[in-house]
C-alpha atoms as a PDB file:
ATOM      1  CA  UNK A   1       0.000   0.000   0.000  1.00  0.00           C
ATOM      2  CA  UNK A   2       1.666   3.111  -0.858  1.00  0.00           C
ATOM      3  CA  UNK A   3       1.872   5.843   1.870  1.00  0.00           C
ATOM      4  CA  UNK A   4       0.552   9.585   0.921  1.00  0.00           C
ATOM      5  CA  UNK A   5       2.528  12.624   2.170  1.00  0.00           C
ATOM      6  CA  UNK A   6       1.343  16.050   2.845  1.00  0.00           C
ATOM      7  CA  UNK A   7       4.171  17.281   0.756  1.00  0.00           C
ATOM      8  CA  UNK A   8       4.481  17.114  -2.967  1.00  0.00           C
ATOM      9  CA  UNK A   9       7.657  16.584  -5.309  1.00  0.00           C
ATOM     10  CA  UNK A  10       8.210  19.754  -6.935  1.00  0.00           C
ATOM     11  CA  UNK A  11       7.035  21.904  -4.485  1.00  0.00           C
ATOM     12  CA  UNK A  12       9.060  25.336  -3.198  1.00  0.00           C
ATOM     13  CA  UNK A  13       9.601  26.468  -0.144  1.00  0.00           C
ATOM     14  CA  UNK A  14      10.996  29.877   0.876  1.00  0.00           C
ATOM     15  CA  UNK A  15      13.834  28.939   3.988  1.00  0.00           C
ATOM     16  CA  UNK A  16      15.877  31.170   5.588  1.00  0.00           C
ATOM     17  CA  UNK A  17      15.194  33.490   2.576  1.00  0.00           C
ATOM     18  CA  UNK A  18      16.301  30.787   0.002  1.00  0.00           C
ATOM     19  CA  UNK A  19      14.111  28.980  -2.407  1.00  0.00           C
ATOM     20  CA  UNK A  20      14.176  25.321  -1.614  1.00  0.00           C
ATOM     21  CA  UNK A  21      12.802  22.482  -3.502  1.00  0.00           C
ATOM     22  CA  UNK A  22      11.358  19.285  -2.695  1.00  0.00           C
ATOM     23  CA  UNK A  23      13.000  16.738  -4.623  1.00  0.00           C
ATOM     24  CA  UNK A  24      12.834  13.358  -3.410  1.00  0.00           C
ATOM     25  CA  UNK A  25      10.390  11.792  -0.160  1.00  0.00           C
ATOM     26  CA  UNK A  26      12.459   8.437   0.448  1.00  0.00           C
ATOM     27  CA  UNK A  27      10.872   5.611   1.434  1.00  0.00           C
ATOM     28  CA  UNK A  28      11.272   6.251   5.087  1.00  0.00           C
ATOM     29  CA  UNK A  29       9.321   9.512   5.084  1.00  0.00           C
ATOM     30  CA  UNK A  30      12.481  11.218   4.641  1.00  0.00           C
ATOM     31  CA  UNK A  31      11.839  14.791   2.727  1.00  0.00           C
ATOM     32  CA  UNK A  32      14.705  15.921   0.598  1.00  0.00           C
ATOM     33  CA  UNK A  33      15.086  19.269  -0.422  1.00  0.00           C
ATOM     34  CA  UNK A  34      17.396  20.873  -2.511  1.00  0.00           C
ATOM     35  CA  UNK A  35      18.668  24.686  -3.199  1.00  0.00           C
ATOM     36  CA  UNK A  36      20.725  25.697  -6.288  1.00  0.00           C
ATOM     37  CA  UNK A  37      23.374  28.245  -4.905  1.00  0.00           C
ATOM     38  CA  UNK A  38      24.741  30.610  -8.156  1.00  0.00           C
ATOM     39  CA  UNK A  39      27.463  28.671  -9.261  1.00  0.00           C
ATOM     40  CA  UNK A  40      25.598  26.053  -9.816  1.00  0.00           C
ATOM     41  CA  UNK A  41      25.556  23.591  -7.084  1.00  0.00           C
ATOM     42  CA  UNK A  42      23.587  22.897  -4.749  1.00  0.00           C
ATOM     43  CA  UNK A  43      22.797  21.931  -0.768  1.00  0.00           C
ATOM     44  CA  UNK A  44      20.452  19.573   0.241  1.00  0.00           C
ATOM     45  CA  UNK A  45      18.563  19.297   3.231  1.00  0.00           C
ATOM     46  CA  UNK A  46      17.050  16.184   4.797  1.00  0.00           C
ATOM     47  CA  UNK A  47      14.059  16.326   7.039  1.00  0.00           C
ATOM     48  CA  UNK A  48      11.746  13.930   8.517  1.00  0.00           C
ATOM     49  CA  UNK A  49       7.955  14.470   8.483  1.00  0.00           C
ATOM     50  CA  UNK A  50       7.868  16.717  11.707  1.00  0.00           C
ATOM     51  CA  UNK A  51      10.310  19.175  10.631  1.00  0.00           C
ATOM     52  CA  UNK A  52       8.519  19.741   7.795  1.00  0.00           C
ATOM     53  CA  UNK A  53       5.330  20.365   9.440  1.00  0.00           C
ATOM     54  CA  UNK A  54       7.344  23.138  11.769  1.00  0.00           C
ATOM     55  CA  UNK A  55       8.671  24.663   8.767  1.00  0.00           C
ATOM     56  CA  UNK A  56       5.269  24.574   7.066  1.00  0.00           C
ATOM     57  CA  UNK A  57       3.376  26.061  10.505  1.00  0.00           C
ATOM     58  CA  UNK A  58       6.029  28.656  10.886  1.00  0.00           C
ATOM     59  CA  UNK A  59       6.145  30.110   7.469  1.00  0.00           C
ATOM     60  CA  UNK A  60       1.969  30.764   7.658  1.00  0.00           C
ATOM     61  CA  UNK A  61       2.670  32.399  10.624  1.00  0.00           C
ATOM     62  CA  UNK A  62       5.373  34.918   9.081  1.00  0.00           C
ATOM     63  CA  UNK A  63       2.924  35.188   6.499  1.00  0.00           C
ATOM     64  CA  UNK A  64       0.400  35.899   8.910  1.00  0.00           C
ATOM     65  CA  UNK A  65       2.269  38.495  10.537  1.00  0.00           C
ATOM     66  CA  UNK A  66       3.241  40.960   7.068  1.00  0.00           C
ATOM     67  CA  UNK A  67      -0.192  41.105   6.947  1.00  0.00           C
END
């Protein structure tokens, strides 16, 4: 049975005032996201499921705040 995630591939997130993307959710629940620095590589960032929520919850509330 295959597990759904809240999170899709493909999706952006705004970190730390970079854009990261979600690139790969391994089969652990493991979220992988990626940001392309200017010379063209890039850091990655693992998370688990948790994290991501917390990232998730605090960027509404920064958004919630500008307004």
């Amino acid at each position: 049975m295959k597990r759904k995630y809240n999170y899709e591939i493909g999706s952006s997130y705004n970190i730390n005032h970079k854009e990261w993307i979600l690139s790969e959710i391994t089969f652990k629940g493991i979220y992988v996201l990626h940001h392309e620095k200017i010379k063209g590589t890039y850091q990655t960032m693992r998370l688990t499921e948790s994290e991501m929520n917390n990232i998730i919850r605090t960027m509404r509330i920064f958004e919630m705040n500008k307004k």
